[in-house]
Protein backbone atom coordinates (compact mmCIF):
# COMPACT_ATOMS: atom_id res chain seq x y z
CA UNK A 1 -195.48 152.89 153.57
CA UNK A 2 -198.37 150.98 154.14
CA UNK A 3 -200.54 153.80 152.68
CA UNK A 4 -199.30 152.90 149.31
CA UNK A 5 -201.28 151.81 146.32
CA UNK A 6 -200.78 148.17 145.60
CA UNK A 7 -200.08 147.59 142.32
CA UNK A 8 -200.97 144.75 140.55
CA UNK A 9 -201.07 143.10 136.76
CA UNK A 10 -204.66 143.60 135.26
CA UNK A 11 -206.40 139.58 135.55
CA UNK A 12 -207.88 140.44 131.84
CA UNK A 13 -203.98 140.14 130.92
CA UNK A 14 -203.55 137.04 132.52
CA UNK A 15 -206.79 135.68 130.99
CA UNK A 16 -205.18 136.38 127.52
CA UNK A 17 -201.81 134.30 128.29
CA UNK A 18 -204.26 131.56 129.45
CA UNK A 19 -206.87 131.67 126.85
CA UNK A 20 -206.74 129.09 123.20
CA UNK A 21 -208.52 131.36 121.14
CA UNK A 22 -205.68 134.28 121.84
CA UNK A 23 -202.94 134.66 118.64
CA UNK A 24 -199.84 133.63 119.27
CA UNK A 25 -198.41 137.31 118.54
CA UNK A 26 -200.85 139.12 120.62
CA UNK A 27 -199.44 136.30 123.81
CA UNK A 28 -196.20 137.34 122.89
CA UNK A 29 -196.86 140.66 123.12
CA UNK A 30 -198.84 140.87 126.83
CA UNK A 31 -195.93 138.32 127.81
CA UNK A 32 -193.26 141.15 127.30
CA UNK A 33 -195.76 143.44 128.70
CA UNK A 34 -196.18 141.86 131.85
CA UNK A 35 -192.52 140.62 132.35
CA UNK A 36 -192.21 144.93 132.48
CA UNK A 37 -194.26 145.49 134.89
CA UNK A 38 -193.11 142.56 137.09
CA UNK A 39 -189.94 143.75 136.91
CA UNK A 40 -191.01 147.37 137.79
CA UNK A 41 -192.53 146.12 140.73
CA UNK A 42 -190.07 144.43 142.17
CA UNK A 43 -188.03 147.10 141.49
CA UNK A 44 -190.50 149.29 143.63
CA UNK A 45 -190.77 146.57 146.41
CA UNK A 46 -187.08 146.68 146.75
CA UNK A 47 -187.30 151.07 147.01
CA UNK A 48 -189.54 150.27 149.50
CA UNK A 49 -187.68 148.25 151.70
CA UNK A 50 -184.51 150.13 151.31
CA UNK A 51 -186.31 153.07 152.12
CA UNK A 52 -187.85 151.53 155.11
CA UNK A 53 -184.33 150.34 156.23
CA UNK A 54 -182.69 154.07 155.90
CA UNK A 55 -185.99 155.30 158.13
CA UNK A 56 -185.58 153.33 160.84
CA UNK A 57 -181.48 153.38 161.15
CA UNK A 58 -182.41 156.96 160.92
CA UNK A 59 -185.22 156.63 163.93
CA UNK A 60 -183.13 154.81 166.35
CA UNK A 61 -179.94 156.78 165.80
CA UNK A 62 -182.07 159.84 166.75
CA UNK A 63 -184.08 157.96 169.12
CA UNK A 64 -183.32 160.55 171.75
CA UNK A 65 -184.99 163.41 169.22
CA UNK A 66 -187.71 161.93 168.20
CA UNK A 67 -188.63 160.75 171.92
CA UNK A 68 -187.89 164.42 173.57
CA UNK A 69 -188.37 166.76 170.24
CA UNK A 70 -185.33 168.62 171.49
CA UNK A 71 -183.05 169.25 168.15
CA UNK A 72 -180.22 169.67 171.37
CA UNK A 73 -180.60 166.02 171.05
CA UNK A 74 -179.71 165.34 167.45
CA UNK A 75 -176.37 162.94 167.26
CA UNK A 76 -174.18 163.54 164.26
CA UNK A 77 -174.82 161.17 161.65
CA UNK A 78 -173.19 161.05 158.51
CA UNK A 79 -174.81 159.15 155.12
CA UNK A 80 -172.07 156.85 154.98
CA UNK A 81 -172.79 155.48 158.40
CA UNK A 82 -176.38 154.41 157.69
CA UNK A 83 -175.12 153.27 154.22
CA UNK A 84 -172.84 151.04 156.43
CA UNK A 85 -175.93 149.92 158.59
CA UNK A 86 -178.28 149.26 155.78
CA UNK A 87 -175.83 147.76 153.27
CA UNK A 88 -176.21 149.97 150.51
CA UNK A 89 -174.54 152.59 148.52
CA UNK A 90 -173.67 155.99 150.55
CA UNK A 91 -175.04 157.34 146.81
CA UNK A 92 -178.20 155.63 147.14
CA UNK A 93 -178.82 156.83 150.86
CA UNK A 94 -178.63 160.53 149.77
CA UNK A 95 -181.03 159.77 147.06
CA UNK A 96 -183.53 158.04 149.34
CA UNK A 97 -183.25 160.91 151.93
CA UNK A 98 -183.39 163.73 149.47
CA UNK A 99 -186.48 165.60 148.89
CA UNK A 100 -188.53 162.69 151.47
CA UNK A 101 -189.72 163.51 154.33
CA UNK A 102 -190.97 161.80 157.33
CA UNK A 103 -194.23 162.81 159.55
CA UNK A 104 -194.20 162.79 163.59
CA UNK A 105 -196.06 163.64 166.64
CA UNK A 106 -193.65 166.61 166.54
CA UNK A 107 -193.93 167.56 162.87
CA UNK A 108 -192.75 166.80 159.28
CA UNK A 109 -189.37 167.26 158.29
CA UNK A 110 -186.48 166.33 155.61
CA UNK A 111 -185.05 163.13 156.17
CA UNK A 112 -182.17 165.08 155.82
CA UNK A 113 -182.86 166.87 158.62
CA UNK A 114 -180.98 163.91 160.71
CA UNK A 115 -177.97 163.86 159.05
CA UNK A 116 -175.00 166.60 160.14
CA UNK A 117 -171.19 166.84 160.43
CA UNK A 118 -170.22 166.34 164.10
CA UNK A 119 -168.04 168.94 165.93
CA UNK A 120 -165.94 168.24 168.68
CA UNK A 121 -165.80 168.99 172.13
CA UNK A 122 -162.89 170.08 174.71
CA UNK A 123 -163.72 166.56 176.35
CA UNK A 124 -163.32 164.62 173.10
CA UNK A 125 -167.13 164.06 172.93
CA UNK A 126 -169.08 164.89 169.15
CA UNK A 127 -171.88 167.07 168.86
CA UNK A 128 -174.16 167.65 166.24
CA UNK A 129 -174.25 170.72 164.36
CA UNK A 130 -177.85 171.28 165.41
CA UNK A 131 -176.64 170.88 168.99
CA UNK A 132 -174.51 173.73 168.51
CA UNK A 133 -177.28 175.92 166.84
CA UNK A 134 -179.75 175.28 169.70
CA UNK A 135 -177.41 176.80 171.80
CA UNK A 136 -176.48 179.72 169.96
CA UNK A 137 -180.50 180.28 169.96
CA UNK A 138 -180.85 179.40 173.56
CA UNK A 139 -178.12 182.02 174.27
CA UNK A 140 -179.59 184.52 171.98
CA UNK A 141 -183.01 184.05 173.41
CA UNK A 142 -181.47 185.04 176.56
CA UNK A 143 -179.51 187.65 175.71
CA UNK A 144 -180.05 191.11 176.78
CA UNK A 145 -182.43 193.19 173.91
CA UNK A 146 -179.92 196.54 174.86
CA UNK A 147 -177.14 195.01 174.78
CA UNK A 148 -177.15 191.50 172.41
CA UNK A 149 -174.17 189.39 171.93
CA UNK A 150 -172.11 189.74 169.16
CA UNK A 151 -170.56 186.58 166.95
CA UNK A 152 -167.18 186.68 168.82
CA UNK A 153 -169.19 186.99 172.39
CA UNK A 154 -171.07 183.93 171.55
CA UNK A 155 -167.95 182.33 170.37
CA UNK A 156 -166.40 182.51 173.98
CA UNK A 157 -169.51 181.37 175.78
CA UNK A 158 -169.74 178.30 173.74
CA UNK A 159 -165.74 178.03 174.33
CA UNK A 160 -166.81 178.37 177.89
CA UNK A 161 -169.30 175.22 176.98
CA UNK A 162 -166.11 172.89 175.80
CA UNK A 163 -167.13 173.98 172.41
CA UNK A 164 -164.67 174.58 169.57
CA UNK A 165 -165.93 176.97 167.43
CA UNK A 166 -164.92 179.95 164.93
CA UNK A 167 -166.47 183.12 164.71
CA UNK A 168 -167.74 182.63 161.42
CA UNK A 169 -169.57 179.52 161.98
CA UNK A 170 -171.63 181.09 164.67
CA UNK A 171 -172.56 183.74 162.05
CA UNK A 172 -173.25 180.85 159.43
CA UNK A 173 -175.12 179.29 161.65
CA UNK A 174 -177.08 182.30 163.64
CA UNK A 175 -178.02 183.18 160.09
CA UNK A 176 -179.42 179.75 159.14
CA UNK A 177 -181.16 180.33 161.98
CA UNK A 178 -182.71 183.39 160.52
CA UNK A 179 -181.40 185.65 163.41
CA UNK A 180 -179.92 189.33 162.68
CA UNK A 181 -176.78 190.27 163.96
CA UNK A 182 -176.02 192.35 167.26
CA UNK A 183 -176.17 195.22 166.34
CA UNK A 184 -179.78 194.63 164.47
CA UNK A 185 -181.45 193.19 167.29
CA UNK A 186 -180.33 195.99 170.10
CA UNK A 187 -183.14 197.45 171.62
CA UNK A 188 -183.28 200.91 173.15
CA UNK A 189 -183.84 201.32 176.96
């Protein structure tokens, strides 16, 4: 934020309000004028710091992400919980996170990128939906080229994992993931 433009009220304005020899209407008028502007830049300064608030709830939730750039490592985080953190509206957290994004050592993304539903595990624990899709890639990666895993294979190796997942959310996800399906992706001998 701190590459910002500062904004500021023009000092030939201010001379005006100071100055005899200005009429009494045109005062009135730059008066008005100004009270405007201060009160759109305090309404900036306060976008700002709510803003800033929401970035760095967001950066130490997914301290462990941003420190090993491993999406395996994104927690589920909902809007409502940072709204909680930051004291603001769950409304005005998804309209400081849409369409903003954030630049790391690793990368720019959506600030939306952090936020997910969480998913449970056979031990009770949550994990992030992005969890789950790294290992649906990591499996896939792995996989053999004759003879790739189908949806309802991967299903019962992330069972396997203590996950709990359907079929068709591994295809929802393997296709956000921009990965064809088995039978696309076999490879002859």
């Amino acid at each position: 934020m701190k590459n910002l433009p500062h904004i500021k009220i023009n000092p030939y304005y201010l001379n005006l309000l100071k100055s005899k020899d200005t009429p009494a209407h045109i005062k009135k008028y730059v008066q008005e004028r100004i009270s405007k502007a201060l009160g759109i830049m305090k309404a900036l300064a306060q976008r700002e710091e709510t803003i800033r608030m929401i970035v760095e709830e967001i950066i130490e939730v997914q301290k462990d992400f941003f420190e090993h750039h491993d999406p395996a490592l994104l927690k589920p985080l909902m809007l409502k919980d940072i709204a909680k953190k930051v004291n603001r509206n769950e409304s005005t957290v998804s309209r400081v996170v849409n369409s903003k994004y954030i630049e790391t050592s690793h990368g720019t993304y959506r600030l939306d990128h952090f936020f997910s539903n969480s998913m449970p595990t056979a031990e009770g624990k949550n994990v992030s939906q992005e969890y789950i899709k790294s290992c649906i890639f990591h499996l896939i990666e792995e996989e053999s080229p004759q003879k790739p895993l189908k949806d309802g294979q991967l299903v019962q190796l992330l069972q396997k994992e203590g996950l709990k997942i359907a079929r068709r959310t591994v295809a929802k996800y393997r296709e956000s993931l921009s990965i064809s399906p088995a039978h696309q992706r076999k490879q002859s001998a």
